[in-house]
C-alpha atoms as a PDB file:
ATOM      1  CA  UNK A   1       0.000   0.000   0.000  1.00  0.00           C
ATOM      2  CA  UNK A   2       1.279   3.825  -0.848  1.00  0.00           C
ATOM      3  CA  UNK A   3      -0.318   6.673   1.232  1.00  0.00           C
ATOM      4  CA  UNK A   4       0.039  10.167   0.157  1.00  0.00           C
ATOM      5  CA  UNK A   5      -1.077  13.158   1.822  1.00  0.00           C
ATOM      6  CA  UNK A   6      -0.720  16.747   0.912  1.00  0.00           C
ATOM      7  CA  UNK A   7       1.339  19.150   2.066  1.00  0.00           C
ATOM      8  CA  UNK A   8      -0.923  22.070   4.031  1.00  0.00           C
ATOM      9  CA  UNK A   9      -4.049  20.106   4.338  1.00  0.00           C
ATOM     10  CA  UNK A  10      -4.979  18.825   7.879  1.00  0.00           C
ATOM     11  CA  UNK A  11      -5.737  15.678   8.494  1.00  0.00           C
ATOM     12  CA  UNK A  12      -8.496  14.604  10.951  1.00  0.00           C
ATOM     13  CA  UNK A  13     -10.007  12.070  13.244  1.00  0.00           C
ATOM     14  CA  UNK A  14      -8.453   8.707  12.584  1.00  0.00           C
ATOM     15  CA  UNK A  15      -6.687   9.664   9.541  1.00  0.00           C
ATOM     16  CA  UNK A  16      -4.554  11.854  11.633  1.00  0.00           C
ATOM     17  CA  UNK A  17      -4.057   8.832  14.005  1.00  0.00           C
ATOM     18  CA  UNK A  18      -3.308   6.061  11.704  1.00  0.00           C
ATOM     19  CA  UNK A  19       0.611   5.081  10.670  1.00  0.00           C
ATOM     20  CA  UNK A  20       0.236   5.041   7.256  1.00  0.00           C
ATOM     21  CA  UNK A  21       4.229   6.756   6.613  1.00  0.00           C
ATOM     22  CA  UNK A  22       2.383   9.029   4.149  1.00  0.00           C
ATOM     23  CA  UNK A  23       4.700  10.538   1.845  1.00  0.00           C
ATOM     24  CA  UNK A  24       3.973  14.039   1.895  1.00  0.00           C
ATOM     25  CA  UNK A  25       3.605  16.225  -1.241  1.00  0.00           C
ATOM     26  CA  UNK A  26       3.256  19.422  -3.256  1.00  0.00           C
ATOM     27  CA  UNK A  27       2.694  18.359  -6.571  1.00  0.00           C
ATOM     28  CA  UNK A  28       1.054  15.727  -8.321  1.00  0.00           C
ATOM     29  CA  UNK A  29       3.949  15.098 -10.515  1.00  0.00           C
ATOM     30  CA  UNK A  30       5.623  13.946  -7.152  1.00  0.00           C
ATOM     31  CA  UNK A  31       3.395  10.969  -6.537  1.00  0.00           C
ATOM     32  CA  UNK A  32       3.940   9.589  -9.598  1.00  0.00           C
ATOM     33  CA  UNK A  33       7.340   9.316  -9.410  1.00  0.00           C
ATOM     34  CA  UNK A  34       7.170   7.876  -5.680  1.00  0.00           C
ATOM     35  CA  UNK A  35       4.807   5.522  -6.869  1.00  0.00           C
ATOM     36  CA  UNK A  36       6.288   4.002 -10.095  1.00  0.00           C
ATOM     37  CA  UNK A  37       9.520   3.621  -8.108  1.00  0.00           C
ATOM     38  CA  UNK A  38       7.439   1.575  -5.215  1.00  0.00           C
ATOM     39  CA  UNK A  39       5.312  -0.160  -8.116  1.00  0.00           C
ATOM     40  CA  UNK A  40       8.840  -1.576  -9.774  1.00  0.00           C
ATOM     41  CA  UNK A  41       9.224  -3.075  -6.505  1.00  0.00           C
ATOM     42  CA  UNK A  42       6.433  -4.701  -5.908  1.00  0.00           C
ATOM     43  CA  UNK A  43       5.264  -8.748  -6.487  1.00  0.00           C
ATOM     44  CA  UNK A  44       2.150  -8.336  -8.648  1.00  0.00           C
ATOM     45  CA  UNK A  45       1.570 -11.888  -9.730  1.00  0.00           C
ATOM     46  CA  UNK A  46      -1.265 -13.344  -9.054  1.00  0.00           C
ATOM     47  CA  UNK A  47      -2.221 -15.253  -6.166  1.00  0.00           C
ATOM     48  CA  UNK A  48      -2.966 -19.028  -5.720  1.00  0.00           C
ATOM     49  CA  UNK A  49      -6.597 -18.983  -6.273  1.00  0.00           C
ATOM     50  CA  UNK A  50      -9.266 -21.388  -4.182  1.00  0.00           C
ATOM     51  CA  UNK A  51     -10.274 -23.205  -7.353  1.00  0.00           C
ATOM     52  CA  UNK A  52      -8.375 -27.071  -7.651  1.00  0.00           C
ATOM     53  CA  UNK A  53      -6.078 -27.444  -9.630  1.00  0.00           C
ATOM     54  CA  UNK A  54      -3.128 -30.401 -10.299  1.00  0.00           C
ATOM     55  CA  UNK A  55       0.179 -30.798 -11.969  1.00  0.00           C
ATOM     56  CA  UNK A  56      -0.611 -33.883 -13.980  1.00  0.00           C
ATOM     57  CA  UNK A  57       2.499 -36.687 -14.944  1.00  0.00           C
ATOM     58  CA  UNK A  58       2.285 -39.392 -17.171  1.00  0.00           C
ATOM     59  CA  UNK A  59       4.470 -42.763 -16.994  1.00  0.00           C
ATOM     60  CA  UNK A  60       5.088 -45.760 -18.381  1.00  0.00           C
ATOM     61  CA  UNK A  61       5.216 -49.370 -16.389  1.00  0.00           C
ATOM     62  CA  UNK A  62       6.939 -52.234 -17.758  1.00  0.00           C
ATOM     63  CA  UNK A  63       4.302 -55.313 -17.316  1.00  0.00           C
ATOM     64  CA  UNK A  64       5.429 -58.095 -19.389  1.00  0.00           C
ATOM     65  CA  UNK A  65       8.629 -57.621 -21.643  1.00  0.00           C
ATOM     66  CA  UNK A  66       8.427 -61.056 -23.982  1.00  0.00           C
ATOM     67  CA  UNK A  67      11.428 -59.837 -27.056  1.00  0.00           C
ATOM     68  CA  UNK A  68       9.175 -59.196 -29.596  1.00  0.00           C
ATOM     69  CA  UNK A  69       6.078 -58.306 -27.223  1.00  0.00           C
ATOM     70  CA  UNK A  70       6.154 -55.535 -25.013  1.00  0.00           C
ATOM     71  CA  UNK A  71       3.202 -54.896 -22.513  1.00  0.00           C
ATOM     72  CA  UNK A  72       3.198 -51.744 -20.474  1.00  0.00           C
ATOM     73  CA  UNK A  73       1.024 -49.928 -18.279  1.00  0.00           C
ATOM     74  CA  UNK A  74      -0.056 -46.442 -18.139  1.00  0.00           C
ATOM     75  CA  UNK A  75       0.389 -44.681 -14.959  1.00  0.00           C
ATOM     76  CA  UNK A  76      -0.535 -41.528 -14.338  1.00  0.00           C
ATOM     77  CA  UNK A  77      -0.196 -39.334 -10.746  1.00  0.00           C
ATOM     78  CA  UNK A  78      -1.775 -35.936  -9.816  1.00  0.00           C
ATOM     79  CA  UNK A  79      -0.381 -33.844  -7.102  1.00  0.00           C
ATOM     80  CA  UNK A  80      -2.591 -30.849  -5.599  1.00  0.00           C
ATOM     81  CA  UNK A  81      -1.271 -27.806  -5.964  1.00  0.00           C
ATOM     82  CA  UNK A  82      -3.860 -25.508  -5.037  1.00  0.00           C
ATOM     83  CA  UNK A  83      -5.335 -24.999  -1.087  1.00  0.00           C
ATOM     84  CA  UNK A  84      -7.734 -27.219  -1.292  1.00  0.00           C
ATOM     85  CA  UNK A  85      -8.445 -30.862  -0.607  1.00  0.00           C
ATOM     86  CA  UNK A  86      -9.767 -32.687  -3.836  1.00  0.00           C
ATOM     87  CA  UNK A  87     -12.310 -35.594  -3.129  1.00  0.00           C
ATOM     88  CA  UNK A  88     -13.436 -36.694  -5.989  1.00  0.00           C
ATOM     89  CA  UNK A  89     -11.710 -36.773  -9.733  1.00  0.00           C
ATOM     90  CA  UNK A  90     -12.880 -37.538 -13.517  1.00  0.00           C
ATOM     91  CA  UNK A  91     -10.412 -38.212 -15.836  1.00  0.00           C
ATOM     92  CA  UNK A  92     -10.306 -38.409 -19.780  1.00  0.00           C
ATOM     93  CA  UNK A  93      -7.624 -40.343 -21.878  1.00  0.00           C
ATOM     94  CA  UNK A  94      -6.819 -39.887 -25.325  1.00  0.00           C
ATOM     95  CA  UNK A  95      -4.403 -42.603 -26.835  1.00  0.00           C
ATOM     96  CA  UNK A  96      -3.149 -43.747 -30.010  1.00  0.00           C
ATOM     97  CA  UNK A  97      -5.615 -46.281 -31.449  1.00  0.00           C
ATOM     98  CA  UNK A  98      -2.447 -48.884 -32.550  1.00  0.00           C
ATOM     99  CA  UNK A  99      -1.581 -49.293 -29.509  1.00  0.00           C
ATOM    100  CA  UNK A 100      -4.606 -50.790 -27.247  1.00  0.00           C
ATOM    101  CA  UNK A 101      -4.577 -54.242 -27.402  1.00  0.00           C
ATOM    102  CA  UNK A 102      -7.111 -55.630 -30.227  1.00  0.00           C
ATOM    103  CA  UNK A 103      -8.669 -58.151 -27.574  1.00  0.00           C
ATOM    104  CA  UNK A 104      -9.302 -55.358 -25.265  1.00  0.00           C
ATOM    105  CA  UNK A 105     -12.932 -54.600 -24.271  1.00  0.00           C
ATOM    106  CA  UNK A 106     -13.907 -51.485 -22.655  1.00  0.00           C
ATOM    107  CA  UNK A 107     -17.639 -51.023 -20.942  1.00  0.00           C
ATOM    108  CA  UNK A 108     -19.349 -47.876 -22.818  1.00  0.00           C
ATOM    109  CA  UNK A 109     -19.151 -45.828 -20.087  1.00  0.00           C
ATOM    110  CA  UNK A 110     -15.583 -46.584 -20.470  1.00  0.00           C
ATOM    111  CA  UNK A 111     -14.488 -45.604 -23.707  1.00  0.00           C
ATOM    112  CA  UNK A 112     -16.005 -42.744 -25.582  1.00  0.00           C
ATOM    113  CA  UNK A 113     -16.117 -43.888 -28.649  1.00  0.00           C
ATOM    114  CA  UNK A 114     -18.235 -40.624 -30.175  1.00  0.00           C
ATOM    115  CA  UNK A 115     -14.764 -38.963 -29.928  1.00  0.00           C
ATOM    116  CA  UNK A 116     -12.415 -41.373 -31.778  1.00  0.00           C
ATOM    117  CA  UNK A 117     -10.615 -40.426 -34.271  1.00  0.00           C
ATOM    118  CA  UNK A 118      -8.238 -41.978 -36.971  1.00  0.00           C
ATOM    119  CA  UNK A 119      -5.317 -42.236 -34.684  1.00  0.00           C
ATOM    120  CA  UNK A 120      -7.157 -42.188 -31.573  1.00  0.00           C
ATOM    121  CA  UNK A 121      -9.197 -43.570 -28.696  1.00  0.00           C
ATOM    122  CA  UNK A 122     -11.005 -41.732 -25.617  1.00  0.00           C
ATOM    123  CA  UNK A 123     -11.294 -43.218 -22.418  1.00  0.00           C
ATOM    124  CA  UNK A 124     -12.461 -41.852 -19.364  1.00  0.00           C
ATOM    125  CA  UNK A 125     -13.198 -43.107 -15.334  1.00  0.00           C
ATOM    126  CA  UNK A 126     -13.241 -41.381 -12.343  1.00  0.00           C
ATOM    127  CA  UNK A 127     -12.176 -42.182  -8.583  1.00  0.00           C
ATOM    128  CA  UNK A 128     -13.076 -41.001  -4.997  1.00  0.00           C
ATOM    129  CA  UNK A 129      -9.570 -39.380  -3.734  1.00  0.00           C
ATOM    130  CA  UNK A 130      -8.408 -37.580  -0.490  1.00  0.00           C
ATOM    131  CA  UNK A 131      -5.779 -35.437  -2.386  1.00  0.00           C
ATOM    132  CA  UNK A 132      -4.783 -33.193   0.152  1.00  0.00           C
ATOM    133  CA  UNK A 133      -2.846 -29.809  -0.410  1.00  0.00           C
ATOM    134  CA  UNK A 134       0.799 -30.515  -2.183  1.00  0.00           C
ATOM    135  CA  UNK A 135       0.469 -34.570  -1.604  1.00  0.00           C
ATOM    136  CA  UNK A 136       0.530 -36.910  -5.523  1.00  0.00           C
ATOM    137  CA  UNK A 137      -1.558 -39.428  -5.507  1.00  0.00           C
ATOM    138  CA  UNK A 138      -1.549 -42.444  -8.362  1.00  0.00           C
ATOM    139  CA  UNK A 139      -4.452 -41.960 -10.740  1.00  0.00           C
ATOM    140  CA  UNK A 140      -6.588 -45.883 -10.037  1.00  0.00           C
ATOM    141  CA  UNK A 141      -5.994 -46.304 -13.784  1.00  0.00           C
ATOM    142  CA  UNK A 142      -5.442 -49.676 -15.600  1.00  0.00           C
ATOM    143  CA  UNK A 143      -4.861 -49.044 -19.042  1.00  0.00           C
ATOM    144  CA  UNK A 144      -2.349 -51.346 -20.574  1.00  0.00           C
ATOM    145  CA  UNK A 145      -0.884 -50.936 -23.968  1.00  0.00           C
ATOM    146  CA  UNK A 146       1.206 -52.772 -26.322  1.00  0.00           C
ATOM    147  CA  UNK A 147       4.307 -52.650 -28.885  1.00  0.00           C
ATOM    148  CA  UNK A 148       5.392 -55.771 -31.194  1.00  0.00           C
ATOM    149  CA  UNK A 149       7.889 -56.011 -33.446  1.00  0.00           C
ATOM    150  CA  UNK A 150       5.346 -55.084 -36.732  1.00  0.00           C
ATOM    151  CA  UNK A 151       4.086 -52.241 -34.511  1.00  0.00           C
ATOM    152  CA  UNK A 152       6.990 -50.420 -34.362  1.00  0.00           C
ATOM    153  CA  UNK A 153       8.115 -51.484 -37.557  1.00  0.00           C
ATOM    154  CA  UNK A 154       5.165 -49.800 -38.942  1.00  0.00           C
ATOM    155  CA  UNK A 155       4.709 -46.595 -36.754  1.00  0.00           C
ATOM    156  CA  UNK A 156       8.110 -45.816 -35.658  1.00  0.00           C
ATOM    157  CA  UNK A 157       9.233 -42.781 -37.555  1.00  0.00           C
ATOM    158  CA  UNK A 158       5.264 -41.534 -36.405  1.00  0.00           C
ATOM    159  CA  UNK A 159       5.928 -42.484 -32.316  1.00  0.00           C
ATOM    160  CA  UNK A 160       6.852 -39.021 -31.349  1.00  0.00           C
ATOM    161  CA  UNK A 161       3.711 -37.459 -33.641  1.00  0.00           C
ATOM    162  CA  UNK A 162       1.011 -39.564 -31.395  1.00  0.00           C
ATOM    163  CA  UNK A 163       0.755 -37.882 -28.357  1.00  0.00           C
ATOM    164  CA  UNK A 164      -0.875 -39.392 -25.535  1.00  0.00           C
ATOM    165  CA  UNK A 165      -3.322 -37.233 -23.383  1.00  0.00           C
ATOM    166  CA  UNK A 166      -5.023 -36.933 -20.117  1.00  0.00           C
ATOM    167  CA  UNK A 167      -7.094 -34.150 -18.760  1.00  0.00           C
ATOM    168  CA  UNK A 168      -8.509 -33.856 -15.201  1.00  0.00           C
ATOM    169  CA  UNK A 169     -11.960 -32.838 -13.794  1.00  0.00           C
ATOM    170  CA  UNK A 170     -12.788 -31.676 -10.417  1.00  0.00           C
ATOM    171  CA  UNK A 171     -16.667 -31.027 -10.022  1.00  0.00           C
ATOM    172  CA  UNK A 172     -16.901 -30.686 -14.238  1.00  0.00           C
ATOM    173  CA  UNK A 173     -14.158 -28.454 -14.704  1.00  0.00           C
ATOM    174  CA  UNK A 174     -10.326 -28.844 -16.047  1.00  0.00           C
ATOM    175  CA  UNK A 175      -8.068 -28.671 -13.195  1.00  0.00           C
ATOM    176  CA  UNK A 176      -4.862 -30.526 -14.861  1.00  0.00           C
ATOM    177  CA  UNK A 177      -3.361 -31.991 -18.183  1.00  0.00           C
ATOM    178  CA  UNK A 178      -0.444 -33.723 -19.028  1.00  0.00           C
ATOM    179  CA  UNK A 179       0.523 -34.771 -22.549  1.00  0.00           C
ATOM    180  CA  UNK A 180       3.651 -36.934 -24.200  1.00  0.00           C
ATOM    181  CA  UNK A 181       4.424 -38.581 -27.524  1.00  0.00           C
ATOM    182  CA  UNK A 182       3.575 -42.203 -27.500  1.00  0.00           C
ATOM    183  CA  UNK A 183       7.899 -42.557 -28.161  1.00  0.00           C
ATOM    184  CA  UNK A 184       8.644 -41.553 -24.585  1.00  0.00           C
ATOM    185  CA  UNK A 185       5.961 -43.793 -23.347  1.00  0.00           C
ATOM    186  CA  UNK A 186       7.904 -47.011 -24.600  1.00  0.00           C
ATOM    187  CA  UNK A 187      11.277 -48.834 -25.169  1.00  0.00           C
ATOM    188  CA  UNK A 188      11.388 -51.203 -27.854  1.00  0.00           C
END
């Protein structure tokens, strides 16, 4: 705060009371340079607000690694970093369609198949969490995924074009997304 008070003029009541270490002055040209000097100084940033939010990571798990078969398993962790406690989280997956495992069935309220694409599937789930202020928690996620030897041979100059994707919701809003190319996600 910057308190300025003018030379001559009485102050009264509280005002005359109050330490404020008002910078007295003659001219107005005098509190504007006090006050870009003080406003140089000063952290204007904005402040954590009250709304959730996470940082969101995404990582691979090694689940069965057979030479020419590789089976992994997507893990993803959310840590808090706003002031509140988050109970309860959605979660939607985008993935590269090559890579789910052809056998795989997912219940409709699983996959979201209205939002495939060429390249792509959508998944989505949800969890009850006590995610406290600045604690990670593991995302209750099993989503494994595949590479074979035709796999890569076919898609490997495109692995660092598919991303994968995962957003976050926190009573129906975004509060977090992480994306990485499928490449980093895998090591044939």
């Amino acid at each position: 705060m910057a308190a300025y008070a003018q030379k001559g003029i009485a102050r009264e009541g509280v005002r005359d009371t109050v330490i404020l270490n008002a910078l007295e002055f003659d001219a107005d040209d005098e509190i504007l340079a006090d006050l870009e000097s003080k406003l140089a100084k000063w952290d204007l940033r904005p402040r954590r607000s009250d709304a959730p939010s996470v940082a969101v990571q995404l990582r691979s798990k090694d689940r069965q690694i057979d030479g020419p078969r590789h089976v992994y398993q997507l893990e993803v962790t959310v840590t808090n970093t706003s002031t509140l406690t988050i109970s309860q989280i959605e979660w939607e997956l985008e993935f590269p369609r090559a890579f789910v495992p052809p056998n795989r069935q997912f219940n409709p309220h699983e996959e979201r198949s209205d939002q495939a694409t060429k390249t792509h599937r959508f998944f989505r789930g949800g969890q009850r969490i006590d995610l406290r202020p600045n604690k990670t928690a593991t995302v209750s996620m099993i989503f494994e995924y595949l590479m074979t030897e035709d796999l890569h041979e076919k898609y490997e100059a495109k692995l660092k074009d598919l991303p994968v994707t995962v957003e976050v919701f926190a009573d129906g809003r975004s509060i977090g997304t992480a994306s990485r190319p499928f490449e980093e996600l895998q090591h044939f």
